[in-house]
PDB file of N, CA and C in Angstrom:
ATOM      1  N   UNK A   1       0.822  -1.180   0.000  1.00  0.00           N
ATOM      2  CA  UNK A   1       0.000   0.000   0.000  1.00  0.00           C
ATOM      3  C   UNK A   1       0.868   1.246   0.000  1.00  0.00           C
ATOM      4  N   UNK A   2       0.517   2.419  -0.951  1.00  0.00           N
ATOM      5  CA  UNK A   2       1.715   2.939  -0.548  1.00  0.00           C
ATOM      6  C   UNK A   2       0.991   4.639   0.277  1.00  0.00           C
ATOM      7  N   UNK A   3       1.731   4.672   0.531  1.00  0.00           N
ATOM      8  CA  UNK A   3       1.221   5.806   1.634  1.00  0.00           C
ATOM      9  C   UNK A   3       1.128   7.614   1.431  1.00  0.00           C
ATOM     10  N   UNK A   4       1.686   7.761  -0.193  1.00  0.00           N
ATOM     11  CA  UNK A   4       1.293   8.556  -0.658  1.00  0.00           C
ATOM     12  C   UNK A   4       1.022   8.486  -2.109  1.00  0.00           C
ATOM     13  N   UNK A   5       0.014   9.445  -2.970  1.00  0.00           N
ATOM     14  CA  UNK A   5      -0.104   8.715  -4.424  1.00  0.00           C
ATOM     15  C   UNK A   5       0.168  10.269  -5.069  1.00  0.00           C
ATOM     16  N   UNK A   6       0.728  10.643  -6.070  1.00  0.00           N
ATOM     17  CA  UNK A   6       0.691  12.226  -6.751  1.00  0.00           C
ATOM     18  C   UNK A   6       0.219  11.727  -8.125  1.00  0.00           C
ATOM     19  N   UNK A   7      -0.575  12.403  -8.960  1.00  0.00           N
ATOM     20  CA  UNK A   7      -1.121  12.502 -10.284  1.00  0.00           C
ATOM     21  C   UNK A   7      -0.795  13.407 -10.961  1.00  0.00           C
ATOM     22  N   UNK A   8       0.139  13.611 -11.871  1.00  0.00           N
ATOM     23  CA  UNK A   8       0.442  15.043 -12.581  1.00  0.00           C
ATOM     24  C   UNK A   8       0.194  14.659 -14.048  1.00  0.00           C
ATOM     25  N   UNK A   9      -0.789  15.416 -14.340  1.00  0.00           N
ATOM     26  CA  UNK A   9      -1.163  15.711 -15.865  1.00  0.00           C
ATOM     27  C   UNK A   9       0.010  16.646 -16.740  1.00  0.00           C
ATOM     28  N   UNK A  10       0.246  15.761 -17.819  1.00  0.00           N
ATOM     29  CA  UNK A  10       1.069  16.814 -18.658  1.00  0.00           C
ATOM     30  C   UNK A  10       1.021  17.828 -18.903  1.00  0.00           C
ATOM     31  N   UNK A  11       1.446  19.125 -19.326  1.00  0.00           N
ATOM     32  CA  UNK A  11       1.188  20.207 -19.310  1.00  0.00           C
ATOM     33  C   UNK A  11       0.967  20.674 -21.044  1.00  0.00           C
ATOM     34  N   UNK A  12       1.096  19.614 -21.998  1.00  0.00           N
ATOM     35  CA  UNK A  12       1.391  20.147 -23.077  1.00  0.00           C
ATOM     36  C   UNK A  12      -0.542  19.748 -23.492  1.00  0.00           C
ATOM     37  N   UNK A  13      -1.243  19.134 -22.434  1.00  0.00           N
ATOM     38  CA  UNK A  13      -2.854  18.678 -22.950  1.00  0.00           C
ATOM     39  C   UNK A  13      -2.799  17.596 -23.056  1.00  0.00           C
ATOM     40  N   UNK A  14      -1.785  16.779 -23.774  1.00  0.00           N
ATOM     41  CA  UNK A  14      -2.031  15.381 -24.320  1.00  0.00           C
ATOM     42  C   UNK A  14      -2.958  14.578 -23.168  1.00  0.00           C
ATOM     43  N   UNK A  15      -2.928  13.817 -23.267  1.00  0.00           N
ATOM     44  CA  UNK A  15      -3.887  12.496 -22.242  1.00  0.00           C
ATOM     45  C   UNK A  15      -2.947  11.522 -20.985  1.00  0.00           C
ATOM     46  N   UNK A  16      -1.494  12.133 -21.641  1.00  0.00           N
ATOM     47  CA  UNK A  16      -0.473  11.292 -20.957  1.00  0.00           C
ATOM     48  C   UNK A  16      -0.405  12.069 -19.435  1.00  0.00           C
ATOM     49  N   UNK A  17      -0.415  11.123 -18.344  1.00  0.00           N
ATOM     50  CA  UNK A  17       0.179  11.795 -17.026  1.00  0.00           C
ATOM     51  C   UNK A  17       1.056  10.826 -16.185  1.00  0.00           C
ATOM     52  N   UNK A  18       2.114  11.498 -15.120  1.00  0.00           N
ATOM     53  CA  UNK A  18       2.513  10.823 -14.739  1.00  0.00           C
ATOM     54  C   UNK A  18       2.275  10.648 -12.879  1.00  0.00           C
ATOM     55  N   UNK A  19       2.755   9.478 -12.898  1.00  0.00           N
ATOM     56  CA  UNK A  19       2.310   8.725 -11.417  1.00  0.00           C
ATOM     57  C   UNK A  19       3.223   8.921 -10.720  1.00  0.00           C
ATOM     58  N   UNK A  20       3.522   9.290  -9.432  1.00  0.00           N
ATOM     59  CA  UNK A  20       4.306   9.492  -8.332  1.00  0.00           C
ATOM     60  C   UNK A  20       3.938   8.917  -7.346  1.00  0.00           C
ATOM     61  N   UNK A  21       4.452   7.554  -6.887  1.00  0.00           N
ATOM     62  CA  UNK A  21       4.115   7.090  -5.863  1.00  0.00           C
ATOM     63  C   UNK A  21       5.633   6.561  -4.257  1.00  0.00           C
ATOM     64  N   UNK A  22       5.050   7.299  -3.411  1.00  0.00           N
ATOM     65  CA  UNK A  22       5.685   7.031  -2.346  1.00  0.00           C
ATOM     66  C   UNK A  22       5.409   6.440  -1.433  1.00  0.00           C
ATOM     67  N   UNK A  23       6.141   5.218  -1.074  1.00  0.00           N
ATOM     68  CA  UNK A  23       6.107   4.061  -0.250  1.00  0.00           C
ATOM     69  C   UNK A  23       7.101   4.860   1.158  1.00  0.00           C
ATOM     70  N   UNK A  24       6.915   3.910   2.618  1.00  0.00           N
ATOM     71  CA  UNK A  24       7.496   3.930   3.924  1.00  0.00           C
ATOM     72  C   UNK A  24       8.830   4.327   3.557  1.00  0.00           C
ATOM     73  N   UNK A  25       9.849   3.528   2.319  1.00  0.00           N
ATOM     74  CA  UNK A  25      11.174   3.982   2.467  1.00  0.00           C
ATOM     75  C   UNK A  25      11.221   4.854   1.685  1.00  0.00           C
ATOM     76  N   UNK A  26      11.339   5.609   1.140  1.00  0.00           N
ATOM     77  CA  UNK A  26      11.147   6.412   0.701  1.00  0.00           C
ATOM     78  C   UNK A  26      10.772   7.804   1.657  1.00  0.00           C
ATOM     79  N   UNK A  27       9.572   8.206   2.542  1.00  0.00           N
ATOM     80  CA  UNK A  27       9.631   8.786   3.467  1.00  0.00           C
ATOM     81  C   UNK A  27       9.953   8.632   4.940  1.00  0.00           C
ATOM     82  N   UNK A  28      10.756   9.872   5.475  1.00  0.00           N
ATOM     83  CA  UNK A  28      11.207   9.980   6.867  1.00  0.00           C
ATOM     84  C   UNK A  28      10.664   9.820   7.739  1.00  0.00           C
ATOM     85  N   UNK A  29      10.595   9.112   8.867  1.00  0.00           N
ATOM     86  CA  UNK A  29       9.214   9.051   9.833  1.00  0.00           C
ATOM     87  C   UNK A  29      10.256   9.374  11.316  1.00  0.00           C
ATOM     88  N   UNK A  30       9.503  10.090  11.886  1.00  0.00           N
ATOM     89  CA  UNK A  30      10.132  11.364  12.514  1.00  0.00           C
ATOM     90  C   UNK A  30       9.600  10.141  14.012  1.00  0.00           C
ATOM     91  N   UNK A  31      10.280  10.623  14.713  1.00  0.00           N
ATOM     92  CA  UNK A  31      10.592   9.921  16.151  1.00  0.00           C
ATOM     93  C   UNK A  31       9.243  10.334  17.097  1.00  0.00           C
ATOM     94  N   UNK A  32       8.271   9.579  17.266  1.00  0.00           N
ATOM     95  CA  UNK A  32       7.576   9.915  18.375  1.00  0.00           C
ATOM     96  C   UNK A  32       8.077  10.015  19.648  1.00  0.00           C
ATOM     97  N   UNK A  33       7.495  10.795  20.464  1.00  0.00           N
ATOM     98  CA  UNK A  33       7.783  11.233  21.866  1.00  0.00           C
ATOM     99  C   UNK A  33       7.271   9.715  22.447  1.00  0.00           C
ATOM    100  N   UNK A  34       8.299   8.900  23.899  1.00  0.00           N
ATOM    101  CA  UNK A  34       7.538   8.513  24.841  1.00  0.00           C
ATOM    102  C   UNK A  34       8.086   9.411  26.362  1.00  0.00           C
ATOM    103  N   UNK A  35       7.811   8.281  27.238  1.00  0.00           N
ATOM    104  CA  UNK A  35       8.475   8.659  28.493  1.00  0.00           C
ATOM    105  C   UNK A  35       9.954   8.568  28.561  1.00  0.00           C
ATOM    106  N   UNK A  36      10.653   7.913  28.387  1.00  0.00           N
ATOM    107  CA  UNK A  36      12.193   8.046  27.947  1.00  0.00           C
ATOM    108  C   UNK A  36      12.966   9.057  27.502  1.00  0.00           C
ATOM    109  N   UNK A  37      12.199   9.845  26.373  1.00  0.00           N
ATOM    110  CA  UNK A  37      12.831  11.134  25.915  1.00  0.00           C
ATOM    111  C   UNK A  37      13.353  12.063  26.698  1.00  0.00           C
ATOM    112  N   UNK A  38      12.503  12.648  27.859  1.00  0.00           N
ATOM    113  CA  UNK A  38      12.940  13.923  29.294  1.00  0.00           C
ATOM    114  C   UNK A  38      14.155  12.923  29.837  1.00  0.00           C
ATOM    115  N   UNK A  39      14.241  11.820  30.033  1.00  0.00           N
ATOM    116  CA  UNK A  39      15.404  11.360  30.678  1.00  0.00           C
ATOM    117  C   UNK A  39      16.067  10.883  30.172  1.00  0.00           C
ATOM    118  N   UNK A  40      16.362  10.809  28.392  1.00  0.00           N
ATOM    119  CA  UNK A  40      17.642  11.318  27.629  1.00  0.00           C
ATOM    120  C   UNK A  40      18.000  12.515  27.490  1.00  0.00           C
ATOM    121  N   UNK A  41      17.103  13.571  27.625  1.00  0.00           N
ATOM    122  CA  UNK A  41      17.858  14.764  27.386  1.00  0.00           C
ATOM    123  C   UNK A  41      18.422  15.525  28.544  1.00  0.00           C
ATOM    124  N   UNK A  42      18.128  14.792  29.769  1.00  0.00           N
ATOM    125  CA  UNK A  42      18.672  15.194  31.079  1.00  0.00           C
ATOM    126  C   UNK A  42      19.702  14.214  31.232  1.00  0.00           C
ATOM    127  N   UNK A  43      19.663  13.350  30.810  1.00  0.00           N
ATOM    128  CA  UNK A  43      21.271  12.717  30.529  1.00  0.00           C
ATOM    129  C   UNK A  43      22.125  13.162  29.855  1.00  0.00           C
ATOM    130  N   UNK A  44      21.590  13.715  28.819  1.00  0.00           N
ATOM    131  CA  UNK A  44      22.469  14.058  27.562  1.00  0.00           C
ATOM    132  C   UNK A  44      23.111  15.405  27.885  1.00  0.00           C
ATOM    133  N   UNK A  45      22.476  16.687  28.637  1.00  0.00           N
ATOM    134  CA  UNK A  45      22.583  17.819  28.950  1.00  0.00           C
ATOM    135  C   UNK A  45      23.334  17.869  30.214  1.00  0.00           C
ATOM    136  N   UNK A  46      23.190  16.913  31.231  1.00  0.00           N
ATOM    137  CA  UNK A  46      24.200  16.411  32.559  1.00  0.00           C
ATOM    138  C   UNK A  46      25.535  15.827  31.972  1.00  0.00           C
ATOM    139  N   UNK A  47      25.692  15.130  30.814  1.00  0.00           N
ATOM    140  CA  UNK A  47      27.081  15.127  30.427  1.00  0.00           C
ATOM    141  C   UNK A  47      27.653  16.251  29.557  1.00  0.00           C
ATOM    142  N   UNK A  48      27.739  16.657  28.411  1.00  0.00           N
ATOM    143  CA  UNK A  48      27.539  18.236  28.580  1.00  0.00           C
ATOM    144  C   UNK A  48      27.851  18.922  29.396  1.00  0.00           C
ATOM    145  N   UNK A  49      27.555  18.860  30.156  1.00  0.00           N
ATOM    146  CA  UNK A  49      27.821  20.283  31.258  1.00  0.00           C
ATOM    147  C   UNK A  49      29.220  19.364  32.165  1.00  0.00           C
ATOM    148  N   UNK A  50      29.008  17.961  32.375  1.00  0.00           N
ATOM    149  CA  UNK A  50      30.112  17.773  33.027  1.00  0.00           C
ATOM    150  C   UNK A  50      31.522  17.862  32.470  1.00  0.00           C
ATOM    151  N   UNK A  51      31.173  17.431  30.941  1.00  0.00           N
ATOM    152  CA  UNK A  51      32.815  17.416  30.682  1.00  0.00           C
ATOM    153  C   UNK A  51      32.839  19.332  30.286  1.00  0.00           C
ATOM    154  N   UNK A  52      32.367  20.050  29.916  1.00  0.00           N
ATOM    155  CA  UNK A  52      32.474  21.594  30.179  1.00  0.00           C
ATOM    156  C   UNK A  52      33.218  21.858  31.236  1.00  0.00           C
ATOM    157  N   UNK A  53      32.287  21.314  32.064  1.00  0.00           N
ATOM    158  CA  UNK A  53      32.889  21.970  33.957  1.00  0.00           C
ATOM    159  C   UNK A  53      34.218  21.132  34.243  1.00  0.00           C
ATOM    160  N   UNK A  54      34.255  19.734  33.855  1.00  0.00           N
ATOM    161  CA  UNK A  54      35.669  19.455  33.892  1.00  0.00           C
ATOM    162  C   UNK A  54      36.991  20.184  33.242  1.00  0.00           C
ATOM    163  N   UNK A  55      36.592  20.565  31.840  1.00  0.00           N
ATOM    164  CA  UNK A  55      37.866  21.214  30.957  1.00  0.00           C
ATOM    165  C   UNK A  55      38.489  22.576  31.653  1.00  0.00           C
ATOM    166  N   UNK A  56      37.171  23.244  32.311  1.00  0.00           N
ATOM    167  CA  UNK A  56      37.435  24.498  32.882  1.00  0.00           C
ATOM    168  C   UNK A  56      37.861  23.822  34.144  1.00  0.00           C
ATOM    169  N   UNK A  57      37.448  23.224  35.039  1.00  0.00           N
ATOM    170  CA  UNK A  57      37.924  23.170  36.219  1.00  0.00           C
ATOM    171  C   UNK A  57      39.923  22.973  36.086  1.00  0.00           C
ATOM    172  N   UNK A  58      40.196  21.681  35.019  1.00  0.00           N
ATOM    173  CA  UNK A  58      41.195  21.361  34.560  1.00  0.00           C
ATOM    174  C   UNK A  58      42.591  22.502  34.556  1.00  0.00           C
ATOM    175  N   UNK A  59      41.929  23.222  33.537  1.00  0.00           N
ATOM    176  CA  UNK A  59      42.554  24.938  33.308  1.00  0.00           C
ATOM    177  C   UNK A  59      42.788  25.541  34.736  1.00  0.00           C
ATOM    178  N   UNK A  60      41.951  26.039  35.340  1.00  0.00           N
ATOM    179  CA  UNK A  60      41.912  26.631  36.128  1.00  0.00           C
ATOM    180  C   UNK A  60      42.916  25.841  37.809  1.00  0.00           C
ATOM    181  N   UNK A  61      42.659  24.649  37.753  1.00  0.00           N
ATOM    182  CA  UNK A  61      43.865  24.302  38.977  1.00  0.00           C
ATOM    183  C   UNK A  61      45.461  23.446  38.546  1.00  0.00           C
ATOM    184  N   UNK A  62      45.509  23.622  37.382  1.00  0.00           N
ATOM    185  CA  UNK A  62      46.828  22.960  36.341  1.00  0.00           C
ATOM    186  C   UNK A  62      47.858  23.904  36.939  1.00  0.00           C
ATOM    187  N   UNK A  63      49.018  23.830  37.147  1.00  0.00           N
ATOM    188  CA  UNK A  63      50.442  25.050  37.179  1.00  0.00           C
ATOM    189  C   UNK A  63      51.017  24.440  36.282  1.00  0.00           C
ATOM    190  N   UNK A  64      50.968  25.404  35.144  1.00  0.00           N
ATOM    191  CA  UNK A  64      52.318  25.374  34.163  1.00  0.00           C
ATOM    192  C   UNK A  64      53.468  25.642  34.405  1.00  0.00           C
ATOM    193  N   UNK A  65      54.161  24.738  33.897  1.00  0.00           N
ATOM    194  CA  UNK A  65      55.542  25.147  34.496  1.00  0.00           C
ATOM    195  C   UNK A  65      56.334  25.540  32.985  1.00  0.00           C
ATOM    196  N   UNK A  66      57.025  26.277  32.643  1.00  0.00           N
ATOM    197  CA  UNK A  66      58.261  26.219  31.423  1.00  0.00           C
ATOM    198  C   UNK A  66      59.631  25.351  32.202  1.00  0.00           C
ATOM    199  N   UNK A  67      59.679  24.685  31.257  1.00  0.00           N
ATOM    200  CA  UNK A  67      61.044  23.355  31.315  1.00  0.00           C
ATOM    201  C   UNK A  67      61.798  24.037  30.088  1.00  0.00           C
ATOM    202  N   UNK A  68      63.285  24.164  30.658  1.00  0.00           N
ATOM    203  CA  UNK A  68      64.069  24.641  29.738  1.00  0.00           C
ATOM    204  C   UNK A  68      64.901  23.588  29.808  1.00  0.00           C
ATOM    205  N   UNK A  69      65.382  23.559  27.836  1.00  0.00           N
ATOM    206  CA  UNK A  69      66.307  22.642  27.721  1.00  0.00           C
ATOM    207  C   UNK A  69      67.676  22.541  28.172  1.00  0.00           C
ATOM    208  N   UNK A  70      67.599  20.390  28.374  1.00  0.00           N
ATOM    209  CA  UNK A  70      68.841  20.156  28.972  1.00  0.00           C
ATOM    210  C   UNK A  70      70.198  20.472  28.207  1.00  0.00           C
ATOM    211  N   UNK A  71      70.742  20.852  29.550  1.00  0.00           N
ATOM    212  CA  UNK A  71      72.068  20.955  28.080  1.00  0.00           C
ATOM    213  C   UNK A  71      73.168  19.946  28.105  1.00  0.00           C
ATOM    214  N   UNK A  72      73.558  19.840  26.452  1.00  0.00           N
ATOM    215  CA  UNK A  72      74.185  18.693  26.104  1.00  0.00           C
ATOM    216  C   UNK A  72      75.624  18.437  27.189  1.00  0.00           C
TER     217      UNK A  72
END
């Protein structure tokens, strides 16, 4: 069965038209919402923010040191 049908008549009059038909693969079928979704995106947004707050935390208590070369 296909789940969409298009009919386009030629434009020049003749009698000829053509058929456009779109089946499931062919169209995208977009993700329904359940209960799971709010607690992927509060997972997803809690990691996110952790490795953020890690990179900065990182920076911020690191001491660089300059190492000058040994000599021969």
């Amino acid at each position: 069965l296909p789940l969409y049908c298009a009919v386009e008549q030629a434009q020049s009059g003749l009698s000829e038209c053509t058929v456009r038909v779109y089946t499931e693969l062919f169209l995208a079928s977009l993700p329904t919402p359940d209960f799971s979704m709010p607690y992927n995106v509060i997972t997803f947004t809690c990691t996110i923010l952790a490795l953020f707050f890690g990179r900065i935390f990182n920076l911020l208590t690191r001491d660089f040191v300059v190492l000058k070369p040994a000599e021969a």
